[in-house]
C-alpha atoms as a PDB file:
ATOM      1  CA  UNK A   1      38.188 -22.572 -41.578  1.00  0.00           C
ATOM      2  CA  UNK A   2      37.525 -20.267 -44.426  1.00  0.00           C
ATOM      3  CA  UNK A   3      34.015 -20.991 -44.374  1.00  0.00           C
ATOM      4  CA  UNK A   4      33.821 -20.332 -40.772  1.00  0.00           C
ATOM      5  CA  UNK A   5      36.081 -16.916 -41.160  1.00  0.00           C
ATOM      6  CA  UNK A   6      32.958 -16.134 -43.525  1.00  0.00           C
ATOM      7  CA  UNK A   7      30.192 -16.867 -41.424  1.00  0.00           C
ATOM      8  CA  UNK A   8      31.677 -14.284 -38.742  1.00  0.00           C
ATOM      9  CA  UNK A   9      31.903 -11.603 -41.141  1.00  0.00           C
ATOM     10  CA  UNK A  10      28.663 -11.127 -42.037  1.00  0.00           C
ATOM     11  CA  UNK A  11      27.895  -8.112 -40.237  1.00  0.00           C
ATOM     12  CA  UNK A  12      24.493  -9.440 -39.061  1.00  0.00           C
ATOM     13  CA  UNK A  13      25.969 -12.435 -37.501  1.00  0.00           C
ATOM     14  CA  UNK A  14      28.584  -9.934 -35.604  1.00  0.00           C
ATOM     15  CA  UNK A  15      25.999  -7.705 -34.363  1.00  0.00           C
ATOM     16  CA  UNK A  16      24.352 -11.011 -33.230  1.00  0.00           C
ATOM     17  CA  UNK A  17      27.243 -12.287 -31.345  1.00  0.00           C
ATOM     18  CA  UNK A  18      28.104  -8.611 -29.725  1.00  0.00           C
ATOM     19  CA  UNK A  19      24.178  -8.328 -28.819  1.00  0.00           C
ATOM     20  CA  UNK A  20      24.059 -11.797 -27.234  1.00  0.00           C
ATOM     21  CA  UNK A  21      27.727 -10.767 -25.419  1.00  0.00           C
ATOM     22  CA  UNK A  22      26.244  -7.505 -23.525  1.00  0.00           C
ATOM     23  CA  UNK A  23      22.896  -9.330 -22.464  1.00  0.00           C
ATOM     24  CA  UNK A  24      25.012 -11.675 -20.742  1.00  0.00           C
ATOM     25  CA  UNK A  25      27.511  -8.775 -19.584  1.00  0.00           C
ATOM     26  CA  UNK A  26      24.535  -7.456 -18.142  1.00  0.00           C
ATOM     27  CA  UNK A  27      23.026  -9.690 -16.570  1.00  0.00           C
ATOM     28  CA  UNK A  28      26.177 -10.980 -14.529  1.00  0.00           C
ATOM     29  CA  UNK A  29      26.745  -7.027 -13.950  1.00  0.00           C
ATOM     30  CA  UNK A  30      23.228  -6.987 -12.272  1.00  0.00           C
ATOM     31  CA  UNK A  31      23.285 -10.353 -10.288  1.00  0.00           C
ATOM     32  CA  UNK A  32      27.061  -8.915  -8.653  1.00  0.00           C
ATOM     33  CA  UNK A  33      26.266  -5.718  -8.158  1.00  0.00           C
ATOM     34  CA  UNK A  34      22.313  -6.371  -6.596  1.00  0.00           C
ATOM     35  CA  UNK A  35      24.545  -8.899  -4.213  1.00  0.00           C
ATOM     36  CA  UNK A  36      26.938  -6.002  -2.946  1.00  0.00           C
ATOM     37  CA  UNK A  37      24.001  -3.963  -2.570  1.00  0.00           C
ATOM     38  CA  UNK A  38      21.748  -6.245  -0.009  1.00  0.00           C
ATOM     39  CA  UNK A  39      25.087  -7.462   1.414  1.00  0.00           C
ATOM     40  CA  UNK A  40      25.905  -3.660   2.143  1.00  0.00           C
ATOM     41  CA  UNK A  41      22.206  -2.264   3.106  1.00  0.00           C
ATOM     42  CA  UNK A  42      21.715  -5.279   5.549  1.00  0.00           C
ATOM     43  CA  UNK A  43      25.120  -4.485   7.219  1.00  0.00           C
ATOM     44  CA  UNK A  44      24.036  -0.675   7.829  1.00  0.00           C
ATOM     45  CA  UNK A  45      20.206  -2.383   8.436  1.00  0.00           C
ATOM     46  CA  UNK A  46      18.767  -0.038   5.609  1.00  0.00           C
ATOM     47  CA  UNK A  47      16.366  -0.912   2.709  1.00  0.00           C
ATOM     48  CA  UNK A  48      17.801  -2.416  -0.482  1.00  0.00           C
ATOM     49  CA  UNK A  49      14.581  -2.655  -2.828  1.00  0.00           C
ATOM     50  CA  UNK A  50      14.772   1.085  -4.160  1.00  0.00           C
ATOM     51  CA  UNK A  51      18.389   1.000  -4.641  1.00  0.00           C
ATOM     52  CA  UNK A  52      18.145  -2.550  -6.594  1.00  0.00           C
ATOM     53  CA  UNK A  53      15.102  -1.405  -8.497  1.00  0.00           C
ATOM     54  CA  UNK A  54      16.964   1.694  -9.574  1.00  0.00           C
ATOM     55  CA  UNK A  55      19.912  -0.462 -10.693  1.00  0.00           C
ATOM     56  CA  UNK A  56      18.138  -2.854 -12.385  1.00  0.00           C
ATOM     57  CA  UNK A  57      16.090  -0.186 -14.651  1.00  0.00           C
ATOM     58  CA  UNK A  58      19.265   1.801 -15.413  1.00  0.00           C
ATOM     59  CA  UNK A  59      21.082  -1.154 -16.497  1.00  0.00           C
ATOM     60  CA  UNK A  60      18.438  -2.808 -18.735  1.00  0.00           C
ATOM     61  CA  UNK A  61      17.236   1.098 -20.234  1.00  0.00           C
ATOM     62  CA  UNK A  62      20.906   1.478 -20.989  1.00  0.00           C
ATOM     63  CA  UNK A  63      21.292  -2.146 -22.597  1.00  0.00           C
ATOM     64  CA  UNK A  64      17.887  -1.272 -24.727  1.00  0.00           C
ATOM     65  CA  UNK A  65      19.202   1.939 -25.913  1.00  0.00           C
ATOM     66  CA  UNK A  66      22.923   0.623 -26.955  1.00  0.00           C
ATOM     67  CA  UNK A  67      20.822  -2.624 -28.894  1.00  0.00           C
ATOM     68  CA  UNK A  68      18.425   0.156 -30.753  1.00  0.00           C
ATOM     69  CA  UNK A  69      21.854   1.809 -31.706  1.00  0.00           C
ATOM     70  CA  UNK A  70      23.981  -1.274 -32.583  1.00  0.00           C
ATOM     71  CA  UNK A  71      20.712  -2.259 -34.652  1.00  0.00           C
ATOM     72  CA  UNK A  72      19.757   0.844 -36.077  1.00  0.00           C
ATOM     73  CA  UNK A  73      19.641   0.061 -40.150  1.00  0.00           C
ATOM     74  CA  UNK A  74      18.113  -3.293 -39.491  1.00  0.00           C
ATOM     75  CA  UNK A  75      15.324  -1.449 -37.313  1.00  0.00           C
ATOM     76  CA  UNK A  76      14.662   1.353 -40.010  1.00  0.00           C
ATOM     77  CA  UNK A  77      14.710  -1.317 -43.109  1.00  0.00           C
ATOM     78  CA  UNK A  78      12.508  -3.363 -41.223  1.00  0.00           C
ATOM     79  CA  UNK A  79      10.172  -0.553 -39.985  1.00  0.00           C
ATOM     80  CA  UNK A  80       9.846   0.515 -43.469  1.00  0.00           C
ATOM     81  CA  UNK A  81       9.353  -3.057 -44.812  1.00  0.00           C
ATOM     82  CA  UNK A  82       6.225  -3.399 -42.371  1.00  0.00           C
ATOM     83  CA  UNK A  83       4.748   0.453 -42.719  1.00  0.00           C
ATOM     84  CA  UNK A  84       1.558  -1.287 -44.336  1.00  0.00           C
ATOM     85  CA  UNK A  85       0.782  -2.633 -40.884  1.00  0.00           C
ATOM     86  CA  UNK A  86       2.074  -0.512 -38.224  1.00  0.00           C
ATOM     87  CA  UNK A  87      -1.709   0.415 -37.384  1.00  0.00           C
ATOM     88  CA  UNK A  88      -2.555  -3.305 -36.774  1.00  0.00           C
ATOM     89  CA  UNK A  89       0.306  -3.744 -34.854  1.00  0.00           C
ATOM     90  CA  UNK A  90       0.278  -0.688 -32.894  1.00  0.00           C
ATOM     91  CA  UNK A  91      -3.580  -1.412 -32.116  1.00  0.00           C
ATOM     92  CA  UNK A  92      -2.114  -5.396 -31.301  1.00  0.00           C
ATOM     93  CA  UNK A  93       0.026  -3.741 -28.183  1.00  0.00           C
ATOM     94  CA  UNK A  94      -1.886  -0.658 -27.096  1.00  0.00           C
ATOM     95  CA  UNK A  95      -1.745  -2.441 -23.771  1.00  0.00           C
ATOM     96  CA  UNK A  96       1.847  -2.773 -23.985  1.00  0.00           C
ATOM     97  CA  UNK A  97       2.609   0.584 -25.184  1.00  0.00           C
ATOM     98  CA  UNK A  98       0.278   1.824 -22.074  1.00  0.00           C
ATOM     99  CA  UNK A  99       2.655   0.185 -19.888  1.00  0.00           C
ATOM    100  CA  UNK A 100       5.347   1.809 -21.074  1.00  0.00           C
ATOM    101  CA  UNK A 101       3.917   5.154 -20.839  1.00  0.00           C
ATOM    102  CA  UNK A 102       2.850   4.149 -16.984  1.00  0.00           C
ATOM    103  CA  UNK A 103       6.452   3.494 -16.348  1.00  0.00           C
ATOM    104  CA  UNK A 104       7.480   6.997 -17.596  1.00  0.00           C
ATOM    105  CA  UNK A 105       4.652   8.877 -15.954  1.00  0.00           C
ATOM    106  CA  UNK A 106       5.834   6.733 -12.524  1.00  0.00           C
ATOM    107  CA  UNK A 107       9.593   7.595 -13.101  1.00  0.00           C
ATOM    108  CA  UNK A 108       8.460  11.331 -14.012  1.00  0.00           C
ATOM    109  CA  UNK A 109       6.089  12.045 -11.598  1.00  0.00           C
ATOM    110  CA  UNK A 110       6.771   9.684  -8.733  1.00  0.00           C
ATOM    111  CA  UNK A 111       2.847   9.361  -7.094  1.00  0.00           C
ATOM    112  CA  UNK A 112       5.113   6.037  -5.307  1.00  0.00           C
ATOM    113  CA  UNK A 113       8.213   5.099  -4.525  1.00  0.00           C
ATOM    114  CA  UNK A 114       9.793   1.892  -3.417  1.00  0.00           C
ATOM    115  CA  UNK A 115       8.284   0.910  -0.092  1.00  0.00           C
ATOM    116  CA  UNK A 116       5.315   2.909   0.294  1.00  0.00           C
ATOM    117  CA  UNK A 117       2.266   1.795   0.334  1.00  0.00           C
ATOM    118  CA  UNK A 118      -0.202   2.741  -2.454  1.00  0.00           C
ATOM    119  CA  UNK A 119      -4.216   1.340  -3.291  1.00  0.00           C
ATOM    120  CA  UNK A 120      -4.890   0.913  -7.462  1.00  0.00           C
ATOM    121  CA  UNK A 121      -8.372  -0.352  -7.013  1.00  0.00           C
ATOM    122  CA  UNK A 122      -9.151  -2.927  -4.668  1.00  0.00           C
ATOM    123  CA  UNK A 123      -5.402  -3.561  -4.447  1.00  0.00           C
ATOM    124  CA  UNK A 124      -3.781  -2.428  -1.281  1.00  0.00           C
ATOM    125  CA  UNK A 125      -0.003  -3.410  -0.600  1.00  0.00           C
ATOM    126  CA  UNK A 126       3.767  -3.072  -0.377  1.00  0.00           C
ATOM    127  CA  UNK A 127       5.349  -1.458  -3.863  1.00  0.00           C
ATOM    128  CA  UNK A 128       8.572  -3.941  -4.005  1.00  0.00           C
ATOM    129  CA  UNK A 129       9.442  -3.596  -7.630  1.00  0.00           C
ATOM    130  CA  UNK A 130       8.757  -1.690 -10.332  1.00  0.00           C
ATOM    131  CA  UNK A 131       9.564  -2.256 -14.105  1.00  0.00           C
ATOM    132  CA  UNK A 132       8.207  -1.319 -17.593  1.00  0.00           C
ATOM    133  CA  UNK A 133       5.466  -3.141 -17.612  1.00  0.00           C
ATOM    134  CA  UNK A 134       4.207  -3.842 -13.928  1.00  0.00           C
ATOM    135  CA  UNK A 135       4.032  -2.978 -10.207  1.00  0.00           C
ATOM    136  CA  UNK A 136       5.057  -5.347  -7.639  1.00  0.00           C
ATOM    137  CA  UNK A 137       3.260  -5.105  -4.486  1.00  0.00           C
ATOM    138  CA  UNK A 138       3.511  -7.182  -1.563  1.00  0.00           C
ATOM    139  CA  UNK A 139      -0.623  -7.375  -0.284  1.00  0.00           C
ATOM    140  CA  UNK A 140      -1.897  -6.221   2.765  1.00  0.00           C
ATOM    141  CA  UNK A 141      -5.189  -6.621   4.335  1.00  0.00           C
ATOM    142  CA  UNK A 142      -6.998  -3.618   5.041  1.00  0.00           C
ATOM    143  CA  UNK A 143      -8.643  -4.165   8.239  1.00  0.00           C
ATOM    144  CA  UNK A 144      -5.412  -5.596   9.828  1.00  0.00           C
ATOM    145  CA  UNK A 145      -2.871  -3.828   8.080  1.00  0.00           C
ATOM    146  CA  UNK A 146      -0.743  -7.287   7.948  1.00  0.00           C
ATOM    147  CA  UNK A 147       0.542  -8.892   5.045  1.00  0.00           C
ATOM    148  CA  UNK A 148      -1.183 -11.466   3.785  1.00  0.00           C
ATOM    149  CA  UNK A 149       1.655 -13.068   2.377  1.00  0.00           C
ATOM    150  CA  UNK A 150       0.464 -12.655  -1.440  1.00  0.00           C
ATOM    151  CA  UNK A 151       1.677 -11.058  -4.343  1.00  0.00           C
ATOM    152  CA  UNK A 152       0.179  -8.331  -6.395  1.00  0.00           C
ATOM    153  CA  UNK A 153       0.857  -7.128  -9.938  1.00  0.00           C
ATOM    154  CA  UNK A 154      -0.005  -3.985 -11.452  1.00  0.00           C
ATOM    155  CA  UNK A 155       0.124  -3.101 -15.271  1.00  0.00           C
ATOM    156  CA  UNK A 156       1.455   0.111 -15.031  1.00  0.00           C
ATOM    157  CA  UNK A 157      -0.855   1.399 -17.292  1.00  0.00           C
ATOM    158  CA  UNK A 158      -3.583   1.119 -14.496  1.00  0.00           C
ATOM    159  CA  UNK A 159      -1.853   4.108 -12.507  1.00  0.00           C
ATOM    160  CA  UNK A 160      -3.046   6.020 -16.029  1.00  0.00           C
ATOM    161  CA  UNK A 161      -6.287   5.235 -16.448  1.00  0.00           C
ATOM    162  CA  UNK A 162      -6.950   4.350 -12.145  1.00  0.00           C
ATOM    163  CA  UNK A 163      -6.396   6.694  -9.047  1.00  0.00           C
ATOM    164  CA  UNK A 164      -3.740   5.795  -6.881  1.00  0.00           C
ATOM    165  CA  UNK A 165      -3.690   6.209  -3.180  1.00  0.00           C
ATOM    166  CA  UNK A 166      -0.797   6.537  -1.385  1.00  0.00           C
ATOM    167  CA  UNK A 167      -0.892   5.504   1.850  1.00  0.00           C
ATOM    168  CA  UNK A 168       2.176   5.634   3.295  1.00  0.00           C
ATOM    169  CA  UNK A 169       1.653   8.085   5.841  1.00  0.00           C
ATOM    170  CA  UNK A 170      -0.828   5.381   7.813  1.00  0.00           C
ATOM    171  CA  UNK A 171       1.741   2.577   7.535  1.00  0.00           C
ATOM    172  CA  UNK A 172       2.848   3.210  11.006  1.00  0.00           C
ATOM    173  CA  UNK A 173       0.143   4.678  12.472  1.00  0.00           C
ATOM    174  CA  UNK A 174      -3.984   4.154  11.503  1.00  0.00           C
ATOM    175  CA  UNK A 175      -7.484   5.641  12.149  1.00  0.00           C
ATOM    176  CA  UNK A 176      -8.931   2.640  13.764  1.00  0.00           C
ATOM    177  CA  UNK A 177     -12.734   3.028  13.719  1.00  0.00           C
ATOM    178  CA  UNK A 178     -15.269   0.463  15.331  1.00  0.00           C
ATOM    179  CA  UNK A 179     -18.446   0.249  16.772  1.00  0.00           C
ATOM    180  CA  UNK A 180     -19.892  -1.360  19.518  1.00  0.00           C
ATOM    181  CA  UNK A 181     -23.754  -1.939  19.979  1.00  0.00           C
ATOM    182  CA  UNK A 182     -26.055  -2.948  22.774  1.00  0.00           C
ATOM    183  CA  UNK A 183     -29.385  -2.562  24.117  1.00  0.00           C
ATOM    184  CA  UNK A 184     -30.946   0.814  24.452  1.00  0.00           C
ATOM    185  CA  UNK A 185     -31.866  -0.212  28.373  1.00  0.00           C
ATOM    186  CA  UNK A 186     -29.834   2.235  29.713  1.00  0.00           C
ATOM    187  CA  UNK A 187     -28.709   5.856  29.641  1.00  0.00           C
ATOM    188  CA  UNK A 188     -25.216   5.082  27.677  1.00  0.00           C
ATOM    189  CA  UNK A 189     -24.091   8.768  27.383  1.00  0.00           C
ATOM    190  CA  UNK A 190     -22.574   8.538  31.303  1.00  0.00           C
ATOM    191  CA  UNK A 191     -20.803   5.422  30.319  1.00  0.00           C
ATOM    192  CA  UNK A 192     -19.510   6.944  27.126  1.00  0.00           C
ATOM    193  CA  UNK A 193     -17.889   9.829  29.044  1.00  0.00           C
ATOM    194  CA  UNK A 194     -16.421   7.527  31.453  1.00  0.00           C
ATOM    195  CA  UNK A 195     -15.037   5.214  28.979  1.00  0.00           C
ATOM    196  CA  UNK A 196     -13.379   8.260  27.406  1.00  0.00           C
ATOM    197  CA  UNK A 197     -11.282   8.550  30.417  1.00  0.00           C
ATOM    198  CA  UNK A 198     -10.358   5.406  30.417  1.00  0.00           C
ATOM    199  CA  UNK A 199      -9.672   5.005  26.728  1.00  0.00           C
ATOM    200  CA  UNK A 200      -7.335   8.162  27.444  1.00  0.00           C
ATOM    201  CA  UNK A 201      -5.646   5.816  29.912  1.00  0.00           C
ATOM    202  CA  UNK A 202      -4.913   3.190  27.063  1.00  0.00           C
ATOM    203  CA  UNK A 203      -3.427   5.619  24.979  1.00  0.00           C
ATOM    204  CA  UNK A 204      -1.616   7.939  27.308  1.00  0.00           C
ATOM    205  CA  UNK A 205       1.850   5.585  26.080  1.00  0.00           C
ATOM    206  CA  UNK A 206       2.108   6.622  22.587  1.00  0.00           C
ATOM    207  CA  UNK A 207       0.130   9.693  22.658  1.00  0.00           C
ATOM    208  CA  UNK A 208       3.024  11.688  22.122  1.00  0.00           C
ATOM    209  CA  UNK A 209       4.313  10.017  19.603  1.00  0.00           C
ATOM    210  CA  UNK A 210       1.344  10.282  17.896  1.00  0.00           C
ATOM    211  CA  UNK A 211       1.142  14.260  18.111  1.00  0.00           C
ATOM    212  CA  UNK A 212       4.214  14.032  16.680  1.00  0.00           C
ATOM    213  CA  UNK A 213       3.500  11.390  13.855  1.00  0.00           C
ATOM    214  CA  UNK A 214       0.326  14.207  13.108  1.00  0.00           C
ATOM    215  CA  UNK A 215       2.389  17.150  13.047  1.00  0.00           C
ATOM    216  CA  UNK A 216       4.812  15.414  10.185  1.00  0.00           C
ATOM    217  CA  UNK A 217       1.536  14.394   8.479  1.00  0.00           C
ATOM    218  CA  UNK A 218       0.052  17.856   8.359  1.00  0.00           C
ATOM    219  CA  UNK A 219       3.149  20.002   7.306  1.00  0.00           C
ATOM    220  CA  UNK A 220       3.734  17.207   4.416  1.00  0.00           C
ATOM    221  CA  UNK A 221      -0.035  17.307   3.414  1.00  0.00           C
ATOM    222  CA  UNK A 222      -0.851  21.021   4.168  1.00  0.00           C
ATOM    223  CA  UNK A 223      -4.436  20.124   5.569  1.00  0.00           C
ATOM    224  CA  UNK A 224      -5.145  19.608   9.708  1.00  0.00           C
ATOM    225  CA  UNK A 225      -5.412  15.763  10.162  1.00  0.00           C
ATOM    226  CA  UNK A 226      -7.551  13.809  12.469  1.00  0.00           C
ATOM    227  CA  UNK A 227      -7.590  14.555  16.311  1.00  0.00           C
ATOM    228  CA  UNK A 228      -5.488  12.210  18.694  1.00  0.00           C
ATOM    229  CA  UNK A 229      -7.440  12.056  21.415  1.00  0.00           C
ATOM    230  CA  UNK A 230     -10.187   8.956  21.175  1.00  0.00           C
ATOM    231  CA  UNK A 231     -13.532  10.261  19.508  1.00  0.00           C
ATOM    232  CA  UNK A 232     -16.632   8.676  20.417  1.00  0.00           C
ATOM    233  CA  UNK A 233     -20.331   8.964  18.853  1.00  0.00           C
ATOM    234  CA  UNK A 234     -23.561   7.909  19.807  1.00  0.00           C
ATOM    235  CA  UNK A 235     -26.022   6.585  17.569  1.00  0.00           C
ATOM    236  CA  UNK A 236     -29.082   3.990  16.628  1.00  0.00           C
ATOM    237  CA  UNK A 237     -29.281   1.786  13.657  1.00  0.00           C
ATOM    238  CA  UNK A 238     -32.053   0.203  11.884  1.00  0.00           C
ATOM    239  CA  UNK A 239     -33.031  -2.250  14.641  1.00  0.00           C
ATOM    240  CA  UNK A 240     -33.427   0.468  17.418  1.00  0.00           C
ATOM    241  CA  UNK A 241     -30.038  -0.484  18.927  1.00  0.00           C
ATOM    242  CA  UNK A 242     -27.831   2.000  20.649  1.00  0.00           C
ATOM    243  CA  UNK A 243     -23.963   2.138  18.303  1.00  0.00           C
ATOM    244  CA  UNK A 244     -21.351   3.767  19.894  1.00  0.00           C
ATOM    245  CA  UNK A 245     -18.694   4.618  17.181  1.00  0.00           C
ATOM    246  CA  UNK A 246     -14.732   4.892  18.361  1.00  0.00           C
ATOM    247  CA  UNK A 247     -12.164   6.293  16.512  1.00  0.00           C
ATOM    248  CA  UNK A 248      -8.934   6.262  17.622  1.00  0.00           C
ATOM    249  CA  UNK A 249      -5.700   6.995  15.649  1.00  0.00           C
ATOM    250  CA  UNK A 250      -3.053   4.945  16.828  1.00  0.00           C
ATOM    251  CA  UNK A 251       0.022   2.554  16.179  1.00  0.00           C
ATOM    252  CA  UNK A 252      -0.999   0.037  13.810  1.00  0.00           C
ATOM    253  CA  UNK A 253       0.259  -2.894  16.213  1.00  0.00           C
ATOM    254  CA  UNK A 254      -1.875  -1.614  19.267  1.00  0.00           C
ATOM    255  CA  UNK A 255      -5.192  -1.302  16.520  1.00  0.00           C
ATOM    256  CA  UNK A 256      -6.358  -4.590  17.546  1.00  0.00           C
ATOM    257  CA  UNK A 257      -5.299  -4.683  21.455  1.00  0.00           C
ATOM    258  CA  UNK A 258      -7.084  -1.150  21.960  1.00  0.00           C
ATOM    259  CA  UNK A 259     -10.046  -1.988  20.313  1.00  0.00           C
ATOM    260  CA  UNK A 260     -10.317  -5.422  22.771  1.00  0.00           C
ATOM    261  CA  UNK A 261      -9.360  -3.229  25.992  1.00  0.00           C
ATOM    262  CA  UNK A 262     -12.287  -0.618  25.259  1.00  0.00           C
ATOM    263  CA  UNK A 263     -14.789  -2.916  23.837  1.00  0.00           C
ATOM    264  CA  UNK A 264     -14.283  -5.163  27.130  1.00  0.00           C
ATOM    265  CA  UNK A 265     -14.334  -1.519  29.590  1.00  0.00           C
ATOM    266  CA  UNK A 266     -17.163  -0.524  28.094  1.00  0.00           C
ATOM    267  CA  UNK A 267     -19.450  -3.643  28.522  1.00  0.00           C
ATOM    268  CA  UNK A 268     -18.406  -3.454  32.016  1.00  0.00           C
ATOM    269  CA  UNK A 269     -19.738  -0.392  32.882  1.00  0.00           C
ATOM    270  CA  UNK A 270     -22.735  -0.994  30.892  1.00  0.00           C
ATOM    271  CA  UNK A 271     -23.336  -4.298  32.708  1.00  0.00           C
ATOM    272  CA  UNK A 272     -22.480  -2.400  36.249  1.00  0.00           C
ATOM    273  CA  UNK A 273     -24.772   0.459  35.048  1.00  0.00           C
ATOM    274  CA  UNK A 274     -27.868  -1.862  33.960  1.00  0.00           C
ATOM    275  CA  UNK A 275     -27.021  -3.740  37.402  1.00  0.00           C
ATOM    276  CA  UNK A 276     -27.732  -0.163  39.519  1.00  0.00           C
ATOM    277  CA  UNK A 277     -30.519   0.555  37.458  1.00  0.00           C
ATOM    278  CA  UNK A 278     -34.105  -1.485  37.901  1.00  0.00           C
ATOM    279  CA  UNK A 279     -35.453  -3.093  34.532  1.00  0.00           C
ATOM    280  CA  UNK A 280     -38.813  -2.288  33.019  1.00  0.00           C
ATOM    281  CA  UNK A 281     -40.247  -5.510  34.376  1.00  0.00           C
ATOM    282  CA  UNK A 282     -39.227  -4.621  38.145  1.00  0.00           C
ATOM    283  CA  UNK A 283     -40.315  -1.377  37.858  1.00  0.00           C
ATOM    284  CA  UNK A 284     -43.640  -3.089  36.905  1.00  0.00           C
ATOM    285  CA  UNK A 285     -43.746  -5.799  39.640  1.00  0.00           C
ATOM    286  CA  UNK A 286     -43.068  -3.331  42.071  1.00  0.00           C
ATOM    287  CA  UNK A 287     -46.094  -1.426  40.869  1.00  0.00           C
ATOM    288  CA  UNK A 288     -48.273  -4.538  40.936  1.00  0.00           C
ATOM    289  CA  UNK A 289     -47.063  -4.750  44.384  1.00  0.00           C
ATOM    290  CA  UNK A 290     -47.177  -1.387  45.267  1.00  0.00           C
ATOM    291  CA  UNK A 291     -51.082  -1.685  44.036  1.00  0.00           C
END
């Protein structure tokens, strides 16, 4: 018993016991109160990630900070005990210590928050999470704007030393760009214009919407943003084929759906325009004929 009344007052062991006692304080803090979170932003069907990623980083900055204090005369005897090789060490976790700055310069200057949707390289996706050391991203696929079901993490010391795109104002709605090609047999520029109107047609349900969607991009971005109303182009390419470029900016869900509806309109004029119109090899039977 004596021995043991010994052991506990060695004030390292104490510190040990009290620092072992508030990481498990902590943690039960954090699993009970991210609970009542979700449980309460699912009843009022709002999102939970920001709040919970908030809570989390308080907590464990706050846990950090009490340890360095609790620990503060072990910390300076053994920073001065290892002063010969703070370079070495310092040069060992440069990548580590770049994460931590990432995390400050993302709490500081917030390029992202929770839930938006943000490009660091080739990575496109879902911000979910965000600690000290890494982005969590939930991937989606550019040409779809789906997820993809996979999981992406960041160092945050690539939103230093890497551009990052925000892209949360095209979550909801997208420039959808195409092309459709075909033979240059006809005069395409009268199907064009009529497929205009009918692309119109296709859009006239969210149109609206979509001025409106514009107008909120715009006054957050200060610059004029694309036009709503479908833009088409005319063009060749390399193997003397007519391209007729479409851009349309529309919900993301109705990307795919608009793009089938047009590409099948327009191949049906085209087909009804090559059918009024006599081919090169008529014309030249008639004229053998004719002769």
């Amino acid at each position: 018993m004596i021995v043991f009344e010994e052991y506990l007052a060695d004030p390292t062991i104490g510190k040990g016991v009290i620092s072992i006692a508030l990481i498990i304080i902590v943690a039960l803090i954090k699993s009970v109160l991210g609970r009542s979170i979700i449980k309460r932003s699912k009843k009022k069907k709002t999102g939970y990630r920001s709040k919970v990623n908030t809570m989390r980083n308080t907590l464990n900055i706050s846990l950090v900070f009490i340890l360095i204090v609790l620990w503060a005369g072990e910390i300076q005897a053994f920073t001065f005990s290892i002063a010969a090789f703070m370079v070495a060490i310092v040069f060992a976790t440069k990548e580590y210590l770049q994460c931590y700055l990432g995390y400050f310069y993302y709490v500081s200057a917030r390029p992202f928050r929770i839930g938006d949707w943000i490009q660091i390289n080739e990575g496109v996706g879902e911000v979910i999470a965000a600690d000290w050391t890494k982005i969590t991203m939930l991937e989606v696929d550019q040409h779809t704007n789906s997820y993809t079901g996979k999981h992406l993490f960041i160092p945050n010391h690539q939103i230093l030393l890497k551009p990052v795109r925000n892209l949360n104002f095209l979550r909801r709605y997208t420039l959808s760009s195409f092309t459709i090609t075909c033979e240059p047999t006809i005069d395409v520029f009268p199907v064009v214009e009529e497929l205009r109107n009918h692309a119109l047609d296709f859009c006239k349900d969210f149109i609206d919407v979509a001025e409106r969607y514009k107008g909120v991009i715009e006054k957050r971005l200060d610059v004029e943003f694309i036009p709503i109303e479908p833009h088409f182009s005319v063009d060749t390419n390399q193997f003397a084929k007519i391209c007729i470029g479409v851009d349309i900016f529309c919900p993301i869900e109705e990307s795919i759906p608009l793009r089938q509806k047009i590409t099948q309109q327009f191949f049906k004029l085209w087909h009804e325009k090559v059918g009024e119109t006599p081919s090169i090899e008529r014309r030249r039977t008639a004229n053998i004929e004719s002769d």
